[in-house]
PDB file of N, CA and C in Angstrom:
ATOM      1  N   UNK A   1     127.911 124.932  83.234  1.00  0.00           N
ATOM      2  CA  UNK A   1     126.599 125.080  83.831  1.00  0.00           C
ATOM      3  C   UNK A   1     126.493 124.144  85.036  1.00  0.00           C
ATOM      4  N   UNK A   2     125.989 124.855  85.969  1.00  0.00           N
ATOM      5  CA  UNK A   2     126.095 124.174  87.208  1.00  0.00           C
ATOM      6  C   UNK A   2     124.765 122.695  87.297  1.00  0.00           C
ATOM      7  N   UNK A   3     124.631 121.559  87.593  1.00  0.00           N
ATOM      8  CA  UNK A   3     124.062 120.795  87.699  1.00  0.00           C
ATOM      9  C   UNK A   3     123.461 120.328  89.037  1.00  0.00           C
ATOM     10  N   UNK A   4     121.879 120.005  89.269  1.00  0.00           N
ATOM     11  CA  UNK A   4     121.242 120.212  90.276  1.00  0.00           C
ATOM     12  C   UNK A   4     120.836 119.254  90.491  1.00  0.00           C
ATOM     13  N   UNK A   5     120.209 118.437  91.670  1.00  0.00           N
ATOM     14  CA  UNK A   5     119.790 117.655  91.923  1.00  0.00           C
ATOM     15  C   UNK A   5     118.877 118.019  93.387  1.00  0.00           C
ATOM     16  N   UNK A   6     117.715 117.573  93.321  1.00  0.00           N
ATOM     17  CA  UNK A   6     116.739 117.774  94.153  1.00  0.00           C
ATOM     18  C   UNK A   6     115.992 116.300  94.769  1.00  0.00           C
ATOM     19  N   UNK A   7     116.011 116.185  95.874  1.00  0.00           N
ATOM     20  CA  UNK A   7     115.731 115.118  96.103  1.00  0.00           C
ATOM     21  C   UNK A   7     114.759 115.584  97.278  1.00  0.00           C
ATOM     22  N   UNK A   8     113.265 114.606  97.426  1.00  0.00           N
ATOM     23  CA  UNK A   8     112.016 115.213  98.031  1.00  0.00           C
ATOM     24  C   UNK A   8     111.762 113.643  99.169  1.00  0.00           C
ATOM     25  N   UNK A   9     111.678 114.391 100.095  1.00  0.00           N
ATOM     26  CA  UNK A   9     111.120 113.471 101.808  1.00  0.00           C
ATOM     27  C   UNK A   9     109.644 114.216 101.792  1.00  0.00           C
ATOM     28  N   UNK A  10     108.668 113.257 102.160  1.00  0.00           N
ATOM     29  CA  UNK A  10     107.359 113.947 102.931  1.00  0.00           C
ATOM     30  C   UNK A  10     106.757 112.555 103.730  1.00  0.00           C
ATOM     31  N   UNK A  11     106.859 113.669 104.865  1.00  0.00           N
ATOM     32  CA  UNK A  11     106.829 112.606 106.189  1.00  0.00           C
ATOM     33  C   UNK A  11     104.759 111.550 106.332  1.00  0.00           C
ATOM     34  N   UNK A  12     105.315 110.733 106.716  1.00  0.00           N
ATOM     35  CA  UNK A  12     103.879 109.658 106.381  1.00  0.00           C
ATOM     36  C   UNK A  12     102.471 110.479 107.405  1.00  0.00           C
ATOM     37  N   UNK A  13     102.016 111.497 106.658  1.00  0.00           N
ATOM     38  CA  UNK A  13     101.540 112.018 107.548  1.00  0.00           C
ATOM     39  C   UNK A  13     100.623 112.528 106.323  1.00  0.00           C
ATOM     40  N   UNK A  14      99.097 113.214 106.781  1.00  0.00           N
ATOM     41  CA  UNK A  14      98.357 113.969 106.146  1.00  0.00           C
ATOM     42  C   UNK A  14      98.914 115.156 105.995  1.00  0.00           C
ATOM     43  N   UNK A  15      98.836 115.739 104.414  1.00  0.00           N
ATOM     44  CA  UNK A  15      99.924 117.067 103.905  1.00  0.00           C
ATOM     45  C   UNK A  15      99.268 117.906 104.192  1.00  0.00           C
ATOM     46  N   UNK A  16      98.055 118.594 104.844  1.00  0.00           N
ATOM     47  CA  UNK A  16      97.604 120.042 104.970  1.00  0.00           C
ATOM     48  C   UNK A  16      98.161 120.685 106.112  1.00  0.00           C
ATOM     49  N   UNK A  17      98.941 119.618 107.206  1.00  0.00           N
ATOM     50  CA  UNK A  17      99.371 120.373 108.224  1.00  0.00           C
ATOM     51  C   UNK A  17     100.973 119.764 108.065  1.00  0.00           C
ATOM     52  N   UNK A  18     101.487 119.210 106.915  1.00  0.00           N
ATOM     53  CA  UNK A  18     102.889 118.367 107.366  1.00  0.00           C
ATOM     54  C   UNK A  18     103.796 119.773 106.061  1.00  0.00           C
ATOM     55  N   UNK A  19     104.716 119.542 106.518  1.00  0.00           N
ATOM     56  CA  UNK A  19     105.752 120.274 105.208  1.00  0.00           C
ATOM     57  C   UNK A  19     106.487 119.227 104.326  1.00  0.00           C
ATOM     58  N   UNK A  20     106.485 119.426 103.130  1.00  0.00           N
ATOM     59  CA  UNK A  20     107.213 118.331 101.843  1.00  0.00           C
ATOM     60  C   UNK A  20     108.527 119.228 102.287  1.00  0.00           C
ATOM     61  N   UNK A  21     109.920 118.317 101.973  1.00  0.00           N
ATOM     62  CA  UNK A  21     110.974 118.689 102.442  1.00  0.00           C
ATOM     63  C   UNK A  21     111.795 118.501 101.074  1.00  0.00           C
ATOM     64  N   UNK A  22     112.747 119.389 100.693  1.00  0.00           N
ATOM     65  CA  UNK A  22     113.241 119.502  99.038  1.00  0.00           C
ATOM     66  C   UNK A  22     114.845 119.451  99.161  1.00  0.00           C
ATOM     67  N   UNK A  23     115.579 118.588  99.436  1.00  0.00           N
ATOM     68  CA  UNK A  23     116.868 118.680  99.607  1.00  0.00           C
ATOM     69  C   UNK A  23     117.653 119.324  98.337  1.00  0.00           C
ATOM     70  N   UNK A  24     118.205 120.005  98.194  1.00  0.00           N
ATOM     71  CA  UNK A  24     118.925 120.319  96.404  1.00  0.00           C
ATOM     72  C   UNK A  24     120.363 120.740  96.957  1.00  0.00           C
ATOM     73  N   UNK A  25     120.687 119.710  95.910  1.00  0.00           N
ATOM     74  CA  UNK A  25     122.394 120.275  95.580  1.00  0.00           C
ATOM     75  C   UNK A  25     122.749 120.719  94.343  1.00  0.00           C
ATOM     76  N   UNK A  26     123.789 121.430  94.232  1.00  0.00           N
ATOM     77  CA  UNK A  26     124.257 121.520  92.860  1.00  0.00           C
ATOM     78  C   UNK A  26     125.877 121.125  93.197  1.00  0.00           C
ATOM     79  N   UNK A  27     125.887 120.355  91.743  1.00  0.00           N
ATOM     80  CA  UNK A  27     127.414 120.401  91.364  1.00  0.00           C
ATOM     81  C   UNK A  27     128.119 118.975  92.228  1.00  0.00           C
ATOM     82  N   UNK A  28     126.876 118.329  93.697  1.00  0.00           N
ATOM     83  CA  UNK A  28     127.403 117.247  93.850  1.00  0.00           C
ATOM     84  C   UNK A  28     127.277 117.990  95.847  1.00  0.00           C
ATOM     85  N   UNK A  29     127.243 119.088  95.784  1.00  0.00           N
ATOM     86  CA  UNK A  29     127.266 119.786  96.887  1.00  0.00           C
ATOM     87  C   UNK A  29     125.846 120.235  97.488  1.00  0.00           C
ATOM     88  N   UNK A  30     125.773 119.884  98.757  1.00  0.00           N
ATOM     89  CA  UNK A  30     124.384 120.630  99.258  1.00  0.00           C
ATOM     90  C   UNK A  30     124.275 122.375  99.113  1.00  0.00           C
ATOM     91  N   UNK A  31     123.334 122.634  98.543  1.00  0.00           N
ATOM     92  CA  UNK A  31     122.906 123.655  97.738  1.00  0.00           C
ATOM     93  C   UNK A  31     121.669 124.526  99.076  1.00  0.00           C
ATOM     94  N   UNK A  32     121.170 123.567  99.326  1.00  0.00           N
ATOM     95  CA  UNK A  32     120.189 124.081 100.283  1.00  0.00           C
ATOM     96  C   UNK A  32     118.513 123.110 100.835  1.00  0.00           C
ATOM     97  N   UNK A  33     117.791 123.915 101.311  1.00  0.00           N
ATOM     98  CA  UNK A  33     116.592 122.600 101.481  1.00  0.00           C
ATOM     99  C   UNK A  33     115.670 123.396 101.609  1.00  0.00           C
ATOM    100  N   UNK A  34     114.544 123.472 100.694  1.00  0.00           N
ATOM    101  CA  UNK A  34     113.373 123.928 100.968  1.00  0.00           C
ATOM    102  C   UNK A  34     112.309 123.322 101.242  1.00  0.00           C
ATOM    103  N   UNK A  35     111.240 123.807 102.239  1.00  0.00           N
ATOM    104  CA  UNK A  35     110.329 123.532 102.902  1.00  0.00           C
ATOM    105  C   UNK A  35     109.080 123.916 102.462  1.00  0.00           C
ATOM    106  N   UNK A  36     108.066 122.993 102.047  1.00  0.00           N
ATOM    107  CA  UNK A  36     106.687 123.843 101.771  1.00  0.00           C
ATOM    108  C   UNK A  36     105.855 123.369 102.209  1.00  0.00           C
ATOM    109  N   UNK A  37     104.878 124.323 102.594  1.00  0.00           N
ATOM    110  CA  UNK A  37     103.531 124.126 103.670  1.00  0.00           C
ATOM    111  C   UNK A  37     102.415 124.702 103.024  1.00  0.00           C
ATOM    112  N   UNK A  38     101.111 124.630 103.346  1.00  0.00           N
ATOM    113  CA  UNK A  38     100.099 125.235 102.895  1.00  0.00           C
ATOM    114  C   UNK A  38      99.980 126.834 102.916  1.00  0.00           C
ATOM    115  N   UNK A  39     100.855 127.340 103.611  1.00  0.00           N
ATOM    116  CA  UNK A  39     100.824 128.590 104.586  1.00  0.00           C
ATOM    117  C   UNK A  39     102.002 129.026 103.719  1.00  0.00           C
ATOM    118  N   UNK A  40     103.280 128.622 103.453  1.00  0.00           N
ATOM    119  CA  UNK A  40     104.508 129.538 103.217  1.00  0.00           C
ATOM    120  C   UNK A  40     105.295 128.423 102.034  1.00  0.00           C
ATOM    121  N   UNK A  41     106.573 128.903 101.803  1.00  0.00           N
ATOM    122  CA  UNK A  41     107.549 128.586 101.970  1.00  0.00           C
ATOM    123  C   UNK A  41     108.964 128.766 102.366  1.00  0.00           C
ATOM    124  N   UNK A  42     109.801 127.985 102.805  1.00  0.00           N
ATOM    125  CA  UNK A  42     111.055 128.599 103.130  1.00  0.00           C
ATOM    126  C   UNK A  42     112.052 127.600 102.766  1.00  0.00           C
ATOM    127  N   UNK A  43     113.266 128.536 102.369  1.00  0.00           N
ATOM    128  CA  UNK A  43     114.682 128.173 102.298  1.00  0.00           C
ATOM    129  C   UNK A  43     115.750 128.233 102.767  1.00  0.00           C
ATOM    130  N   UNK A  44     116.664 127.449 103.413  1.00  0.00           N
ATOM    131  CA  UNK A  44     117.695 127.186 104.195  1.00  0.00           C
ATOM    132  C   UNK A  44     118.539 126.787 103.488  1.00  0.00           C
ATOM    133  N   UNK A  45     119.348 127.423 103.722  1.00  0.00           N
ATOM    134  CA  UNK A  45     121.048 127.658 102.832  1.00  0.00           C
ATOM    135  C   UNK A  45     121.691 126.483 103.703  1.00  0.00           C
ATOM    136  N   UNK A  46     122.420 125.986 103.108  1.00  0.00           N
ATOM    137  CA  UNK A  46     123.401 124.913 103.477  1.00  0.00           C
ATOM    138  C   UNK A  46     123.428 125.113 105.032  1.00  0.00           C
ATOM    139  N   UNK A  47     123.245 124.285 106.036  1.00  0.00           N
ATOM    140  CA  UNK A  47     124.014 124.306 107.321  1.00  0.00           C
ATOM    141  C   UNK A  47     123.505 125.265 108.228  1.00  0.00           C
ATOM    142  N   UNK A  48     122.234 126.135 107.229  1.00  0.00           N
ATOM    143  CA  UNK A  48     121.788 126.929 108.456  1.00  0.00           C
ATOM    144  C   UNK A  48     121.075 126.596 109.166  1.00  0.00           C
ATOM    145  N   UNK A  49     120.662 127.280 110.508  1.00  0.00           N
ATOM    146  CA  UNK A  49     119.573 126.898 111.595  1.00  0.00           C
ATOM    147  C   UNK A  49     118.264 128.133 110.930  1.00  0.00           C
ATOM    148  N   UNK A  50     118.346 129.413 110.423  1.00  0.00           N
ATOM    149  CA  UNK A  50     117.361 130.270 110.306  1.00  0.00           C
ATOM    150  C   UNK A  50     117.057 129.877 108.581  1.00  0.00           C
ATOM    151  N   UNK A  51     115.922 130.042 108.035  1.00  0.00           N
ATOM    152  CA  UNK A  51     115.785 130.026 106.776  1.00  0.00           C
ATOM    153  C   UNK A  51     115.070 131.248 106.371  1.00  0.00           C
ATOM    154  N   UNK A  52     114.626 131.455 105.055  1.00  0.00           N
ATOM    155  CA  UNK A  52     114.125 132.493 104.470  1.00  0.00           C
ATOM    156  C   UNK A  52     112.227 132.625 104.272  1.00  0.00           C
ATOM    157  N   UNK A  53     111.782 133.294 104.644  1.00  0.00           N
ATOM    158  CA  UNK A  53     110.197 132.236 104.633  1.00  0.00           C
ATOM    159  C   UNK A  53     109.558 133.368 103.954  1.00  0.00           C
ATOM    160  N   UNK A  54     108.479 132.804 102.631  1.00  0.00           N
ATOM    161  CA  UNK A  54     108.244 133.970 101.904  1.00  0.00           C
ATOM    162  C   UNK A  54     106.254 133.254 101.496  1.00  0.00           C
ATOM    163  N   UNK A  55     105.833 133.701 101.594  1.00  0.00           N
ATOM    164  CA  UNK A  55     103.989 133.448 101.794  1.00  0.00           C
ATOM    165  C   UNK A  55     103.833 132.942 100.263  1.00  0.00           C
ATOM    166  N   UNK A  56     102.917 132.108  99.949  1.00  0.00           N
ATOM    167  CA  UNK A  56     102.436 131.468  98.208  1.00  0.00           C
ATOM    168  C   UNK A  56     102.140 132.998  97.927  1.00  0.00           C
ATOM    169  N   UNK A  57     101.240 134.090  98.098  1.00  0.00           N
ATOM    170  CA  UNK A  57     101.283 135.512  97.802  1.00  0.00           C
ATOM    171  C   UNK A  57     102.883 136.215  97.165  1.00  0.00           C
ATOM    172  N   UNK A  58     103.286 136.243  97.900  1.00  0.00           N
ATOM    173  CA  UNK A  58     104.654 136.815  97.700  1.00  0.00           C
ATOM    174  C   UNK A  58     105.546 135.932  96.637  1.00  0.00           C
ATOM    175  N   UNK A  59     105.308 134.592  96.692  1.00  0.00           N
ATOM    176  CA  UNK A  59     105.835 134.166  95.829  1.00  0.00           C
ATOM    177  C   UNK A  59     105.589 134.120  94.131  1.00  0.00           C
ATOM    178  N   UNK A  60     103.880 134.385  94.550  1.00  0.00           N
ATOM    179  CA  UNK A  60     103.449 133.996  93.192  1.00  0.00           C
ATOM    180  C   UNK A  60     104.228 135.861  92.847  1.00  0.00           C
ATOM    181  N   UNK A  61     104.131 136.641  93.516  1.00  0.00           N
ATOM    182  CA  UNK A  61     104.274 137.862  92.936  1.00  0.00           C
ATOM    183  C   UNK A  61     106.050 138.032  92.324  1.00  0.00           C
ATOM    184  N   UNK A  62     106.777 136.947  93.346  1.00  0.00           N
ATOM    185  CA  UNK A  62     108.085 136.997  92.765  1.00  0.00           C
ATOM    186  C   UNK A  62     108.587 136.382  91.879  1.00  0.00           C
ATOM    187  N   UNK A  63     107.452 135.228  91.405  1.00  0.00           N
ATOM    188  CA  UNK A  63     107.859 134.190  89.990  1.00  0.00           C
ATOM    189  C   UNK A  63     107.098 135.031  88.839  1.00  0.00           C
ATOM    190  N   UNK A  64     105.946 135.801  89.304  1.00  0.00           N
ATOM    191  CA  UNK A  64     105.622 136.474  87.822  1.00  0.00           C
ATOM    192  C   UNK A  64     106.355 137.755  87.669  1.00  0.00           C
ATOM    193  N   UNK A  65     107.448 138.494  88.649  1.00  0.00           N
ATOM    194  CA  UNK A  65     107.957 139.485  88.050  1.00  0.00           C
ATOM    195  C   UNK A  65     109.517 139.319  88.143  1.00  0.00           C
ATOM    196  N   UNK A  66     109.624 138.257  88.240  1.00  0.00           N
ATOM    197  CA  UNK A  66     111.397 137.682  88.168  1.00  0.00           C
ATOM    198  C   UNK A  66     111.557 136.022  86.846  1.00  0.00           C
ATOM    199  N   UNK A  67     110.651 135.570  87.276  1.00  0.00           N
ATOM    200  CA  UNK A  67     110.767 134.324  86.755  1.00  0.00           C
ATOM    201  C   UNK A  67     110.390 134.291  85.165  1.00  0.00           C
ATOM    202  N   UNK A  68     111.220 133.215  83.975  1.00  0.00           N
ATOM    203  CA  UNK A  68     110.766 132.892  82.787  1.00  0.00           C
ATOM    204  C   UNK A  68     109.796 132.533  82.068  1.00  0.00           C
ATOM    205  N   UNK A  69     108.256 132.656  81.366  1.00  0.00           N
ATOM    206  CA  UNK A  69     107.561 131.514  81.216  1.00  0.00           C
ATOM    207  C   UNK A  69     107.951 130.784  80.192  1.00  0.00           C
ATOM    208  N   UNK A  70     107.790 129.495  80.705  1.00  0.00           N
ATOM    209  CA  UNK A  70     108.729 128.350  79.465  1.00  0.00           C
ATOM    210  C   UNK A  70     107.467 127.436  79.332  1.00  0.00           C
ATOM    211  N   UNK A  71     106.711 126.888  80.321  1.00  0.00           N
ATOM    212  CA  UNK A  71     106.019 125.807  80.491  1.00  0.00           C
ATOM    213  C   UNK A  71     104.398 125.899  79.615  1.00  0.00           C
ATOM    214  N   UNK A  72     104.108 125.511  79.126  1.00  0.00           N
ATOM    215  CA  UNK A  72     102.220 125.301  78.772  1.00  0.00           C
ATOM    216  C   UNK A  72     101.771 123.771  79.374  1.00  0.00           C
ATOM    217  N   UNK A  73     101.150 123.805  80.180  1.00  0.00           N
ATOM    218  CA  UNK A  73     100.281 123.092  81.063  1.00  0.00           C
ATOM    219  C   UNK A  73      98.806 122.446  80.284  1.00  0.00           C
TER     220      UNK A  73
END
């Protein structure tokens, strides 16, 4: 099983207009870096310049018809 590590930057700034920055590797290797904003999010694959950018809408629609529920809050 592959092993992950995520490590989080957010720049000294007020968060409604700044993006939290999500570095993740797996296995010891950069894995990728995601970006989240009030507006979106997006993901950048190792080394890229373009990333993937998908709206909190779209997402919530892709974690409730792809994703596990494990968690009670």
């Amino acid at each position: 099983m592959a092993k992950h590590k995520v490590m989080m930057s957010t720049p000294p700034r007020e968060v409604k207009r700044a993006d939290a920055e999500f570095d993740v590797e797996r296995d010891g290797k950069k894995f990728g870096t995601l970006e989240v904003s009030n507006g979106s999010l997006v993901w950048f694959p190792p080394y890229a310049n373009y990333g993937y950018k998908v709206t909190w809408k779209k997402f919530h629609e892709l974690m409730e018809e792809n994703a596990t529920r494990v968690e009670k809050r």
